[in-house]
C-alpha atoms as a PDB file:
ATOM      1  CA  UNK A   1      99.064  92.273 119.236  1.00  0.00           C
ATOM      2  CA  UNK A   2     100.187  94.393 122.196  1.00  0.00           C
ATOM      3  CA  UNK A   3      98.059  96.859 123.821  1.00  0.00           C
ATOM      4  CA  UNK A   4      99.254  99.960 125.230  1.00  0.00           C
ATOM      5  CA  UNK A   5      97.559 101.487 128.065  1.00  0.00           C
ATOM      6  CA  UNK A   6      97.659 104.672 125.771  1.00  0.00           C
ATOM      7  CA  UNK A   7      95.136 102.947 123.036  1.00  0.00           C
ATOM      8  CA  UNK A   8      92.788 102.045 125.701  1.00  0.00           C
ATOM      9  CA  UNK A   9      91.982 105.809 126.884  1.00  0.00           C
ATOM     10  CA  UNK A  10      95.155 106.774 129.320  1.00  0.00           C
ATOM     11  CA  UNK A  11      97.276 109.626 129.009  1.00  0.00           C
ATOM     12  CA  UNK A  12     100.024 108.930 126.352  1.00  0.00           C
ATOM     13  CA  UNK A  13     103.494 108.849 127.683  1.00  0.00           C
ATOM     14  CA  UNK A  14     106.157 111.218 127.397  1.00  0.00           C
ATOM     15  CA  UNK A  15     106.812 111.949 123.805  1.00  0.00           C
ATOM     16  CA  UNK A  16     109.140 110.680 121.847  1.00  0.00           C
ATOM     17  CA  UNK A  17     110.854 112.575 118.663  1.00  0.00           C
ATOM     18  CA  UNK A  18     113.566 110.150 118.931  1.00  0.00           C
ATOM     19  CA  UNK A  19     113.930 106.449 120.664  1.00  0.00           C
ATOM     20  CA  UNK A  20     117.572 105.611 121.025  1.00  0.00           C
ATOM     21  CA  UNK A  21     118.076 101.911 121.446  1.00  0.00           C
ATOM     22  CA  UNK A  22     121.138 100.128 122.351  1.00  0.00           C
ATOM     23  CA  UNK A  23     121.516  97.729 119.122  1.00  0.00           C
ATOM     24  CA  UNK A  24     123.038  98.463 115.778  1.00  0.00           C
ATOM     25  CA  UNK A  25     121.143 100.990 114.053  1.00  0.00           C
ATOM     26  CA  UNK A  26     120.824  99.761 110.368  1.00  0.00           C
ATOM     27  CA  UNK A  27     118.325 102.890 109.427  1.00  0.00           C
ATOM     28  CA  UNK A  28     116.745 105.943 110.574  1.00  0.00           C
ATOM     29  CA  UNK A  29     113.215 107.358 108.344  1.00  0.00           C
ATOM     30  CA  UNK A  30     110.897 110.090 108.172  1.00  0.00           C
ATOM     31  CA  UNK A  31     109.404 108.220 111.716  1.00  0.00           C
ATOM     32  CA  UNK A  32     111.176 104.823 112.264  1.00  0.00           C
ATOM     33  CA  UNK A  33     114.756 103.628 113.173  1.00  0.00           C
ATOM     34  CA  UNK A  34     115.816  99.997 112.277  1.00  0.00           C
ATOM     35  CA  UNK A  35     118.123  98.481 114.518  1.00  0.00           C
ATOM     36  CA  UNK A  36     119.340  94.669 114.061  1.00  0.00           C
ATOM     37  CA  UNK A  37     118.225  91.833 116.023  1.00  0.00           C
ATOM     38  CA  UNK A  38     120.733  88.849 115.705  1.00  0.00           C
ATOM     39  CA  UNK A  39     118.922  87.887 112.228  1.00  0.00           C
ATOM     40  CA  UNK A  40     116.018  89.937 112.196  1.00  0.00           C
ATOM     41  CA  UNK A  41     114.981  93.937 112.463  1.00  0.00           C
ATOM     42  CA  UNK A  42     113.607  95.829 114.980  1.00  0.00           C
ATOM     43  CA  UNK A  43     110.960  98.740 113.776  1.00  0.00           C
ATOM     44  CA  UNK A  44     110.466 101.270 116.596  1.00  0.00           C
ATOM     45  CA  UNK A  45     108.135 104.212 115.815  1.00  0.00           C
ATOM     46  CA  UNK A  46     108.799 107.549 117.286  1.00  0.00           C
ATOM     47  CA  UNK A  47     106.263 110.299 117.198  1.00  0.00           C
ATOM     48  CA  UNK A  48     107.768 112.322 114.836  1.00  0.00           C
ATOM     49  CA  UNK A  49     105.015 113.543 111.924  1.00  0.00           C
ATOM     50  CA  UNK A  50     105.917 113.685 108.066  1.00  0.00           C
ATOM     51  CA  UNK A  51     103.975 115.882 106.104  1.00  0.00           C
ATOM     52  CA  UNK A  52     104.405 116.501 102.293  1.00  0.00           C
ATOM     53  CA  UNK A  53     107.746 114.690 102.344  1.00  0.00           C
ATOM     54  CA  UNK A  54     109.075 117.115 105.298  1.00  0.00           C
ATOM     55  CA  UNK A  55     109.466 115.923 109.261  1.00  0.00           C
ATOM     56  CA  UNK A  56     107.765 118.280 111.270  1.00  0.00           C
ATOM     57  CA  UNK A  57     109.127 119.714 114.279  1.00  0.00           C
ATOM     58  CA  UNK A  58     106.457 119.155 116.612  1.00  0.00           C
ATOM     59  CA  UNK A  59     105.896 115.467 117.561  1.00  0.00           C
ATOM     60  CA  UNK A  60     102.156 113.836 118.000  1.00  0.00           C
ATOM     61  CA  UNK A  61     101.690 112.511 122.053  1.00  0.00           C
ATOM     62  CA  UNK A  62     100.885 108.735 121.333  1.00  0.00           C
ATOM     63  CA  UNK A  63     101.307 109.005 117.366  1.00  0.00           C
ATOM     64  CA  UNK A  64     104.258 106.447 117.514  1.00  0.00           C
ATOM     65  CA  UNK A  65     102.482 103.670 119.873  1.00  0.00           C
ATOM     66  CA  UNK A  66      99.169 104.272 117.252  1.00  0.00           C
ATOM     67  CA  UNK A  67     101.510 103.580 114.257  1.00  0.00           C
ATOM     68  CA  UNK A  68     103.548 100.427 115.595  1.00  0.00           C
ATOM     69  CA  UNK A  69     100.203  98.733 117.013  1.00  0.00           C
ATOM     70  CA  UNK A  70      98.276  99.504 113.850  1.00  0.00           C
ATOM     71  CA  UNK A  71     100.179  97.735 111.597  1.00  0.00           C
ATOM     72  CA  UNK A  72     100.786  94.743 114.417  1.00  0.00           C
ATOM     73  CA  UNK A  73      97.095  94.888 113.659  1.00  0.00           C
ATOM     74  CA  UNK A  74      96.671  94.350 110.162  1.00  0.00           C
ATOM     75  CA  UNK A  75     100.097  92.366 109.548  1.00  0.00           C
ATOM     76  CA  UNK A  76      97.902  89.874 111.755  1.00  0.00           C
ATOM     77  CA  UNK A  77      94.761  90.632 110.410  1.00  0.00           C
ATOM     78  CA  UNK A  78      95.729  90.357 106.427  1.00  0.00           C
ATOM     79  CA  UNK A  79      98.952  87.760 106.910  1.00  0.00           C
ATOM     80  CA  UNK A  80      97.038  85.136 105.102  1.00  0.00           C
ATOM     81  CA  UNK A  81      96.042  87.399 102.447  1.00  0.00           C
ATOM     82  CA  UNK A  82      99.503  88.413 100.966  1.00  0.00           C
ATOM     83  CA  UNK A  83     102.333  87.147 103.532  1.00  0.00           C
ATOM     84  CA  UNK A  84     104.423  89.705 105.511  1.00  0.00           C
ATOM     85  CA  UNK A  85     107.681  90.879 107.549  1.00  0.00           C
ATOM     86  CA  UNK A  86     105.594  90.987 111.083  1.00  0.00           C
ATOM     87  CA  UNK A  87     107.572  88.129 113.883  1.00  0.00           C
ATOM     88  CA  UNK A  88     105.335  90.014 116.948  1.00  0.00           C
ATOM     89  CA  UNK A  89     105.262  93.533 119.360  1.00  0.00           C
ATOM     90  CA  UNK A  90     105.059  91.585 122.620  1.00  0.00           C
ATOM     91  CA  UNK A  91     108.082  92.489 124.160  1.00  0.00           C
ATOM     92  CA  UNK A  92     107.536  89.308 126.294  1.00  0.00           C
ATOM     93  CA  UNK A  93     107.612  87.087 122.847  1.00  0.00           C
ATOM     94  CA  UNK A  94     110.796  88.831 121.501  1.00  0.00           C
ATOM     95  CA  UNK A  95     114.458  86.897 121.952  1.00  0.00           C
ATOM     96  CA  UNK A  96     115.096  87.345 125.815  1.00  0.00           C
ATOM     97  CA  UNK A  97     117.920  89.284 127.022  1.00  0.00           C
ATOM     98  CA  UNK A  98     118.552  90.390 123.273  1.00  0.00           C
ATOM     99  CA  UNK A  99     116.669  93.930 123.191  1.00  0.00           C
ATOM    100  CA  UNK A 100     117.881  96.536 125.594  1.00  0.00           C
ATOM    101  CA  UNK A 101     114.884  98.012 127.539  1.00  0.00           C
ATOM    102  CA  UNK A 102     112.087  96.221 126.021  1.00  0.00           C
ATOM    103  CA  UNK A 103     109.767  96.931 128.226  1.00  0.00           C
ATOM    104  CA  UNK A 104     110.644 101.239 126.960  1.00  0.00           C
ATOM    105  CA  UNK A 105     109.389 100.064 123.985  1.00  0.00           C
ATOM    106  CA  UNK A 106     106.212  98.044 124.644  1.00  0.00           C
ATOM    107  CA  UNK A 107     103.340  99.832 122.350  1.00  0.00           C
ATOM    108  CA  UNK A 108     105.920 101.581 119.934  1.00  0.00           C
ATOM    109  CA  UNK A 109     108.335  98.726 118.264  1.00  0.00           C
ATOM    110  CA  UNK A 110     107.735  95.305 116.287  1.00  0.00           C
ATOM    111  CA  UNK A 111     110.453  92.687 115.389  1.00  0.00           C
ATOM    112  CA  UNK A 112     110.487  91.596 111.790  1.00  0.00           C
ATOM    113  CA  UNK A 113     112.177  89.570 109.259  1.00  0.00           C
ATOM    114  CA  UNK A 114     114.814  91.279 107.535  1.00  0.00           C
ATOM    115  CA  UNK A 115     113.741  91.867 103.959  1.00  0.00           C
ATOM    116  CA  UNK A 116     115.495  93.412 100.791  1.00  0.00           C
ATOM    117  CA  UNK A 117     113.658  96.619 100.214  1.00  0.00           C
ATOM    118  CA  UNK A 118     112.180  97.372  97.040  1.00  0.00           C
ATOM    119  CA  UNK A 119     112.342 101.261  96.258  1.00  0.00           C
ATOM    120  CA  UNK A 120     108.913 101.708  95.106  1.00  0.00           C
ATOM    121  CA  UNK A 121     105.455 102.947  97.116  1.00  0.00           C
ATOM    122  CA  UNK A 122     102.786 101.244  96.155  1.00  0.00           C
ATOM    123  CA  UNK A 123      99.829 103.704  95.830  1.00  0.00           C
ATOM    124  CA  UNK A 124      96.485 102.213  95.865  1.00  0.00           C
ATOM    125  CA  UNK A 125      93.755 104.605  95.163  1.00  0.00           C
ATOM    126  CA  UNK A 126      89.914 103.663  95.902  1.00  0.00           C
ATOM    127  CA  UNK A 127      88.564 107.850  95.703  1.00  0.00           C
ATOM    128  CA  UNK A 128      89.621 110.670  94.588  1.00  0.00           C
ATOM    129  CA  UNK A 129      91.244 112.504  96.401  1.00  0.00           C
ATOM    130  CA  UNK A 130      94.470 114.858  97.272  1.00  0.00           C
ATOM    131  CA  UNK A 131      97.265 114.211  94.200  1.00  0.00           C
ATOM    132  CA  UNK A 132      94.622 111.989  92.411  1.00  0.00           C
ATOM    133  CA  UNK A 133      91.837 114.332  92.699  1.00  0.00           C
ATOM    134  CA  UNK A 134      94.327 117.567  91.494  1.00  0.00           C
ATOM    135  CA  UNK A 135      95.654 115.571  88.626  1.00  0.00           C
ATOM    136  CA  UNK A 136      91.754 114.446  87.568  1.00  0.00           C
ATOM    137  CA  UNK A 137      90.752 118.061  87.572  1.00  0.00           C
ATOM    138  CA  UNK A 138      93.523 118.830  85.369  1.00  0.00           C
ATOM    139  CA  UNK A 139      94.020 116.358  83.460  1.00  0.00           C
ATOM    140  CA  UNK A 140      90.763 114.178  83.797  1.00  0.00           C
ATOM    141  CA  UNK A 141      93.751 111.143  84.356  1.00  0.00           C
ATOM    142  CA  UNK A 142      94.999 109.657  87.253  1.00  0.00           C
ATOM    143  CA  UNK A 143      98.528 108.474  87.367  1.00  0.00           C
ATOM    144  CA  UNK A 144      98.321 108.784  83.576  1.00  0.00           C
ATOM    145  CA  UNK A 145      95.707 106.492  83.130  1.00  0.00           C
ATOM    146  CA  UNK A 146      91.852 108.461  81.890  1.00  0.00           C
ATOM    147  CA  UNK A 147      88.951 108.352  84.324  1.00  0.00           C
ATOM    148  CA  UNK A 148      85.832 108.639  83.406  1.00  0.00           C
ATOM    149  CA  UNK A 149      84.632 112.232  82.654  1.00  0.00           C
ATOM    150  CA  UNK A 150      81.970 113.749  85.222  1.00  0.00           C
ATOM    151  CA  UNK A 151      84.027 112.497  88.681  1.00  0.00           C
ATOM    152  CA  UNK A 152      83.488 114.760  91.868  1.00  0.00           C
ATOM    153  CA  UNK A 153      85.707 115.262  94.809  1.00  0.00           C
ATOM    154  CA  UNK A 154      85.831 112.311  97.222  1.00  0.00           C
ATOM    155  CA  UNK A 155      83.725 110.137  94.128  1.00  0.00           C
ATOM    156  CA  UNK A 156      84.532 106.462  94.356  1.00  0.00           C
ATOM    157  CA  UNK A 157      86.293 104.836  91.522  1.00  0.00           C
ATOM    158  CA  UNK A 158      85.147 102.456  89.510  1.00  0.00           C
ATOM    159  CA  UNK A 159      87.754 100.253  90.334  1.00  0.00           C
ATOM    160  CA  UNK A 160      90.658 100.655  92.937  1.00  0.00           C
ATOM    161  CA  UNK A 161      93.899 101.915  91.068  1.00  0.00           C
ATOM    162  CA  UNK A 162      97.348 101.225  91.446  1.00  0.00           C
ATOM    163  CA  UNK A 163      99.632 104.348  91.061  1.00  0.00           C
ATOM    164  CA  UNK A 164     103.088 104.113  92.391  1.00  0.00           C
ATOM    165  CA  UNK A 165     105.512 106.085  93.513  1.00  0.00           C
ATOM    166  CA  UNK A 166     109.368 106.119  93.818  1.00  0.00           C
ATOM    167  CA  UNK A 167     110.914 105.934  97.324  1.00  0.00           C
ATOM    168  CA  UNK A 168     113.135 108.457  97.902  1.00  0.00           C
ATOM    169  CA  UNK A 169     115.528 108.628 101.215  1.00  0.00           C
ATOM    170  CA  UNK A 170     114.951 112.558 100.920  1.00  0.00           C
ATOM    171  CA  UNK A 171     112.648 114.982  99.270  1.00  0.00           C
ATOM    172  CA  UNK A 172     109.177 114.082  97.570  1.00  0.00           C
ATOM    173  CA  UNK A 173     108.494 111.102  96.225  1.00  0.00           C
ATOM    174  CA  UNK A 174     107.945 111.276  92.608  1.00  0.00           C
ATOM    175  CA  UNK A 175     104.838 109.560  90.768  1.00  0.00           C
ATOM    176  CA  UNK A 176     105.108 107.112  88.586  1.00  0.00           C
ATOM    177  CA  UNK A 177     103.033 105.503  85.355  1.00  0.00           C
ATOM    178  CA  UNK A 178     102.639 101.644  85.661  1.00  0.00           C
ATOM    179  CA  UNK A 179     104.662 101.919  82.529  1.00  0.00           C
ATOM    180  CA  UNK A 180     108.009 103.944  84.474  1.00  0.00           C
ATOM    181  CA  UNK A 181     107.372 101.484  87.199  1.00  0.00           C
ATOM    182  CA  UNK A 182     107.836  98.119  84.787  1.00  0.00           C
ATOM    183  CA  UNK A 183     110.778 100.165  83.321  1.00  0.00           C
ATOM    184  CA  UNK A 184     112.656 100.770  86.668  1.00  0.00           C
ATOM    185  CA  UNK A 185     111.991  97.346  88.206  1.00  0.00           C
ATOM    186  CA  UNK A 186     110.886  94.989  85.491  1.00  0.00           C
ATOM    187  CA  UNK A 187     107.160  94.308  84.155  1.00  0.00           C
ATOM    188  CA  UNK A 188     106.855  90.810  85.993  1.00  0.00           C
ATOM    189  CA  UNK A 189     107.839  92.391  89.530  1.00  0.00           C
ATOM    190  CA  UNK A 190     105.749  95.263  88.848  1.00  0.00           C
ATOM    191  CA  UNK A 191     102.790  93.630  87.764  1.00  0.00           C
ATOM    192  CA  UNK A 192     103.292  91.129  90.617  1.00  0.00           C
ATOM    193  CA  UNK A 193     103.540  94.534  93.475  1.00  0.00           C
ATOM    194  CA  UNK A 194     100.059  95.765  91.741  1.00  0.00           C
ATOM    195  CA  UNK A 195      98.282  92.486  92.499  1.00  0.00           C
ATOM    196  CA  UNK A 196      99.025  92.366  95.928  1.00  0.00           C
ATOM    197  CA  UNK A 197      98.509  95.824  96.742  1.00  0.00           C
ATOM    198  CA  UNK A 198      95.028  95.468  95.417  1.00  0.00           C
ATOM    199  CA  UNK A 199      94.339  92.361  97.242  1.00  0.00           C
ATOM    200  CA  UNK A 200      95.500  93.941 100.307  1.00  0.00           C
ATOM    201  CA  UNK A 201      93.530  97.533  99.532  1.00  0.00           C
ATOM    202  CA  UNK A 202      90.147  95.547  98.972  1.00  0.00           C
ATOM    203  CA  UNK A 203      90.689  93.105 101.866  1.00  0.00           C
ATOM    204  CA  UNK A 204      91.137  96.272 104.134  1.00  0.00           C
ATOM    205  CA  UNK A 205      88.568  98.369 102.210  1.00  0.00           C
ATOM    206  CA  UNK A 206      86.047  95.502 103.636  1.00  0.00           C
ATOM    207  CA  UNK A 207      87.066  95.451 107.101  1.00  0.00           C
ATOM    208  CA  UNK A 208      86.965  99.107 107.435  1.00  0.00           C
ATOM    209  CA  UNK A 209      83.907  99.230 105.909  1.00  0.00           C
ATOM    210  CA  UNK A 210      82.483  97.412 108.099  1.00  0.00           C
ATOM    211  CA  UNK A 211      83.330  99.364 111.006  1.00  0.00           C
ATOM    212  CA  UNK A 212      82.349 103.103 109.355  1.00  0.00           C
ATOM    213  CA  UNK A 213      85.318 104.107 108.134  1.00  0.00           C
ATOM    214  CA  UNK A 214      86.544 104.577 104.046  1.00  0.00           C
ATOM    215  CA  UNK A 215      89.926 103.268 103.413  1.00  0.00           C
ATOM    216  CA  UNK A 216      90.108 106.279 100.472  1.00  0.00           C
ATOM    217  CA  UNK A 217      93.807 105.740  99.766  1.00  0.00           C
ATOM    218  CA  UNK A 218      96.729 104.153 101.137  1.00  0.00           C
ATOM    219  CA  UNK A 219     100.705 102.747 100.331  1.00  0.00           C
ATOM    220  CA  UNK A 220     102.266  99.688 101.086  1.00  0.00           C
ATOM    221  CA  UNK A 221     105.790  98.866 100.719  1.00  0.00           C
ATOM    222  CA  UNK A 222     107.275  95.436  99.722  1.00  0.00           C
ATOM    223  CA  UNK A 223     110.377  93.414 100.113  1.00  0.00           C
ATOM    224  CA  UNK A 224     111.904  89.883  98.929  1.00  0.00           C
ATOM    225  CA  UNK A 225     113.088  87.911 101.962  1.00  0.00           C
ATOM    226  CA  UNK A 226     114.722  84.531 101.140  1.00  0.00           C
ATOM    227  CA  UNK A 227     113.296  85.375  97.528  1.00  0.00           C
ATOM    228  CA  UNK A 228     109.595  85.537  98.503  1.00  0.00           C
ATOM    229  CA  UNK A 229     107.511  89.037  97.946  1.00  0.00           C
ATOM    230  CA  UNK A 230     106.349  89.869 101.444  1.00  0.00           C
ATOM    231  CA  UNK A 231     104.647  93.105 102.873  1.00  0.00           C
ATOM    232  CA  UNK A 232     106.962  95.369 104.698  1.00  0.00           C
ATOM    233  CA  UNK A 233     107.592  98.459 106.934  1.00  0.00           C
ATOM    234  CA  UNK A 234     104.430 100.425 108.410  1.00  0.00           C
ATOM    235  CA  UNK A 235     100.037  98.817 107.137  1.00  0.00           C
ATOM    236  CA  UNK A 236      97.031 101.283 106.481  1.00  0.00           C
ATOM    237  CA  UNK A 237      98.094 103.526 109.359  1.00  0.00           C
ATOM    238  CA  UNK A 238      96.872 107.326 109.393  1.00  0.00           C
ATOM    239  CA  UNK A 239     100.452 108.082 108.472  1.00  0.00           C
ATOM    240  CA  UNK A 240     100.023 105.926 105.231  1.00  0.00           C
ATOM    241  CA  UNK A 241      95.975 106.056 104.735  1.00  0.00           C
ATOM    242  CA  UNK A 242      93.921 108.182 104.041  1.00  0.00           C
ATOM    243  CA  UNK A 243      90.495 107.320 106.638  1.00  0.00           C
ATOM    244  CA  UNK A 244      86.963 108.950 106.097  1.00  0.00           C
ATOM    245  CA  UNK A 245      84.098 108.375 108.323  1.00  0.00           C
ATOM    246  CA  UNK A 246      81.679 106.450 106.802  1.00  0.00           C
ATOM    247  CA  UNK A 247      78.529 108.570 108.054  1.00  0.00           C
ATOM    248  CA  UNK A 248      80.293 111.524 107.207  1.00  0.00           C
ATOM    249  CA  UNK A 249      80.817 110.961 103.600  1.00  0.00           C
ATOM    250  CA  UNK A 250      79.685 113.037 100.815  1.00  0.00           C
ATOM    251  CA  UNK A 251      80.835 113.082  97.530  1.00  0.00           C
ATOM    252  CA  UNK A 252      81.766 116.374  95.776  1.00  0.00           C
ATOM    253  CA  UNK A 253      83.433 117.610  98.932  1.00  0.00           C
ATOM    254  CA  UNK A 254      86.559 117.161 100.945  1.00  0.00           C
ATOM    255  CA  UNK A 255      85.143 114.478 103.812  1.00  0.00           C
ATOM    256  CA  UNK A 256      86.433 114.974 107.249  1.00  0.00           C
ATOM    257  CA  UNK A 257      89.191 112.431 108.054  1.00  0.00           C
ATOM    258  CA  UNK A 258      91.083 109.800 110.832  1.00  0.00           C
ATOM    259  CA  UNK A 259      94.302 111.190 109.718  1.00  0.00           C
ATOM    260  CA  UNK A 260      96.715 113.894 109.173  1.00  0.00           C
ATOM    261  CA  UNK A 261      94.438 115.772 107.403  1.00  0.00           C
ATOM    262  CA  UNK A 262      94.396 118.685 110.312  1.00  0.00           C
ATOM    263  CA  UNK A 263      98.165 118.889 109.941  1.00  0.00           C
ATOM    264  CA  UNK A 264      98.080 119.342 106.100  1.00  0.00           C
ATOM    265  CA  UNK A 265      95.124 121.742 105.982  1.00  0.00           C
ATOM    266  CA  UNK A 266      97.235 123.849 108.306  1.00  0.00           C
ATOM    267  CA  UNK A 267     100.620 123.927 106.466  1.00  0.00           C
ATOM    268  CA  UNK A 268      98.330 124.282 103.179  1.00  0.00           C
ATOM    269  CA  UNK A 269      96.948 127.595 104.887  1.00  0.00           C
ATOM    270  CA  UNK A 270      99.946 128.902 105.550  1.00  0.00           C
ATOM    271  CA  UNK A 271     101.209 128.769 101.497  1.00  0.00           C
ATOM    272  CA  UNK A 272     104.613 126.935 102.700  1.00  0.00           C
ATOM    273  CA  UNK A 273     106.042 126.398  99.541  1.00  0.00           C
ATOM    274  CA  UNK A 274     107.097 122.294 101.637  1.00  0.00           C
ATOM    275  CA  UNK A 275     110.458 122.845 101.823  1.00  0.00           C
ATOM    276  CA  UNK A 276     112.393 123.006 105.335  1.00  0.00           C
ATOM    277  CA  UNK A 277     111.810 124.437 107.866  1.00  0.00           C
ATOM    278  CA  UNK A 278     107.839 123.858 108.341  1.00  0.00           C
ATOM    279  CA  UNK A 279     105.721 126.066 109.672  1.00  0.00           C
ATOM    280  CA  UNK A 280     104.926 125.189 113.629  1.00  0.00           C
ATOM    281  CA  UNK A 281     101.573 123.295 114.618  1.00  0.00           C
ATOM    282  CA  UNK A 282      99.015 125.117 116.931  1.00  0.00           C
ATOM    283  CA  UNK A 283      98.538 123.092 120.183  1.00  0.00           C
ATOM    284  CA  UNK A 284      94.990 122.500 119.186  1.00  0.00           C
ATOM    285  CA  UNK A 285      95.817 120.757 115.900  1.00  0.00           C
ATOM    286  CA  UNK A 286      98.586 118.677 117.958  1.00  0.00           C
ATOM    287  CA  UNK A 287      96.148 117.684 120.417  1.00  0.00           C
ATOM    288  CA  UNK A 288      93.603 116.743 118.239  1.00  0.00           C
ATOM    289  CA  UNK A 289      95.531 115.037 115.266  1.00  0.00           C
ATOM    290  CA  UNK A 290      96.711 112.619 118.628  1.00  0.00           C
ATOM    291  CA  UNK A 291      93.041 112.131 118.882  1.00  0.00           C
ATOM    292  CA  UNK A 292      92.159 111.567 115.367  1.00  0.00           C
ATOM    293  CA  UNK A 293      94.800 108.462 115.156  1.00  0.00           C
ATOM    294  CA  UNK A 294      93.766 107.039 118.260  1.00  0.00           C
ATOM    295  CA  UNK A 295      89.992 107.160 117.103  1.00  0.00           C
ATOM    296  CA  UNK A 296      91.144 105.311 114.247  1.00  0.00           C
ATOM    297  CA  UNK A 297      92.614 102.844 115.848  1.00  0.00           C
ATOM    298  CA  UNK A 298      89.714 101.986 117.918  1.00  0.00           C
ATOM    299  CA  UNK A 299      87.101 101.829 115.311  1.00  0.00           C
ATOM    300  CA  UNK A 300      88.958  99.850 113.129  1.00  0.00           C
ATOM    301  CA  UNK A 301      90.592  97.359 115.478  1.00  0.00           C
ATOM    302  CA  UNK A 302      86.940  96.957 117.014  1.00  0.00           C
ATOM    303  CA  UNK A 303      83.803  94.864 116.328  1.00  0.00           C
ATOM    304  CA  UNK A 304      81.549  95.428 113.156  1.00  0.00           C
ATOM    305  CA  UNK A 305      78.833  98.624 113.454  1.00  0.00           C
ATOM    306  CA  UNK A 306      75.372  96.466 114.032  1.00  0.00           C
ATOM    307  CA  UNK A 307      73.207  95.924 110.951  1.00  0.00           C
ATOM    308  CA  UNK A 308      77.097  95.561 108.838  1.00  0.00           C
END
């Protein structure tokens, strides 16, 4: 894993809201461009922020160097768990001569295998919370499935649950049922993406746990590569997760979180409707949603809290 200066207390760098590489560009996201490398991909992270489904226009000093080394991080970390994309983000360990300005991209870019995308987020749930925790109230369900009756805000589940998503290229992603899911994709391939996003929730859920912070929700994405299931694009980043302090957590309220959560409670404030344009971000929650990912990153990349 590479370390940007950046992730060890510096000043970020200039920001980015786009990264223009000289390679073929195979995709541009929400936050990440693609661009091919001989046989495999390059992922560079800009610092672009998504919120409900819409790109923001303000970008996040240091957001895309927090994202890339993150999930360098955990592809590392949980490879021998369920097997992944991740080749390395050491520019001095990528093919030399074949990547433009690699040393531009040190902190914010990781090569990877090229994998067929399967259109599908895979939602694992360990609290409610957000969607889950809306649908609950109204519904006393979550992704169409019944909870137990009696479940606060923020409450841990019983069990982790699996509730997917589709992927859409634009717009909101729409939830799925387990059922829609095996109906869209297949019921062997769909079982077989539940399994491994609840190994990979619990295995994460442990580490975090460990080091004070509640994994309370995150999404993985998969792919087949050379027909093998492997973990793809971005792994329990703030982007993806959603992080609670562990000494801050309370059930029955709405914990304070590692995350985005600043920028949503301000766009929620405003009553956008989440359609484009979005409102603008106050300096203050710019500079400290920069903050929040970076203090993510070091708690969880650090050693265990003592007495854990």
């Amino acid at each position: 894993m590479y370390l940007h200066p950046f992730l060890s207390g510096a000043e970020p760098p200039p920001t980015l809201s786009d990264v223009p590489v000289d390679l073929p560009l195979i995709a541009r996201g929400k936050v990440r461009s693609l661009y091919e490398v001989n046989d495999l991909l390059l992922v560079v992270a800009s610092d672009r922020l998504s919120a409900f489904d819409v790109v923001l226009r303000e970008p996040i000093p240091g957001k895309g160097i927090v994202l890339s080394t993150m999930s360098a991080f955990w592809f590392e970390l949980l490879g021998d768990v369920v097997r992944n994309h991740f080749v390395s983000d050491d520019p001095d360990l990528w093919p030399q001569g074949a990547i433009p300005g690699a040393d531009r991209l040190a902190g914010r870019a990781m090569l990877v295998r090229r994998c067929e995308r399967i259109d599908a987020e895979c939602v694992v749930r360990g609290y409610l919370a957000g969607q889950g925790w809306n649908e609950y109230r109204q519904h006393g369900t979550l992704a169409g499935e019944p909870l137990p009756p009696g479940l606060q805000e923020a409450d841990r589940l019983p069990e982790p649950r699996f509730t997917p998503s589709t992927k859409e290229s634009e717009g909101h992603d729409r939830p799925l049922t387990r059922a829609e899911l095996a109906d869209m994709i297949g019921s062997e391939e769909a079982a077989l993406l539940e399994r491994q996003s609840l190994t990979l929730y619990n295995a994460a859920h442990e580490h975090a746990l460990a080091r004070g912070i509640i994994i309370a929700d995150t999404k993985f994405e998969f792919g087949r590569c050379d027909g093998e299931l492997l973990q793809i694009d971005e792994s329990l980043t703030p982007d993806s997760s959603r992080f609670w302090p562990l000494d801050q957590y309370r059930p029955g309220r709405t914990p304070p979180s590692l995350d985005k959560q600043p920028v949503r409670d301000l766009l929620e404030a405003t009553g956008w409707d989440k359609r484009p344009p979005p409102p603008p971000l106050t300096p203050e929650v710019i500079r400290e949603t920069s903050e929040r990912y970076r203090a993510a990153f070091r708690r969880l990349t650090g050693p265990p809290l003592a007495g854990r």
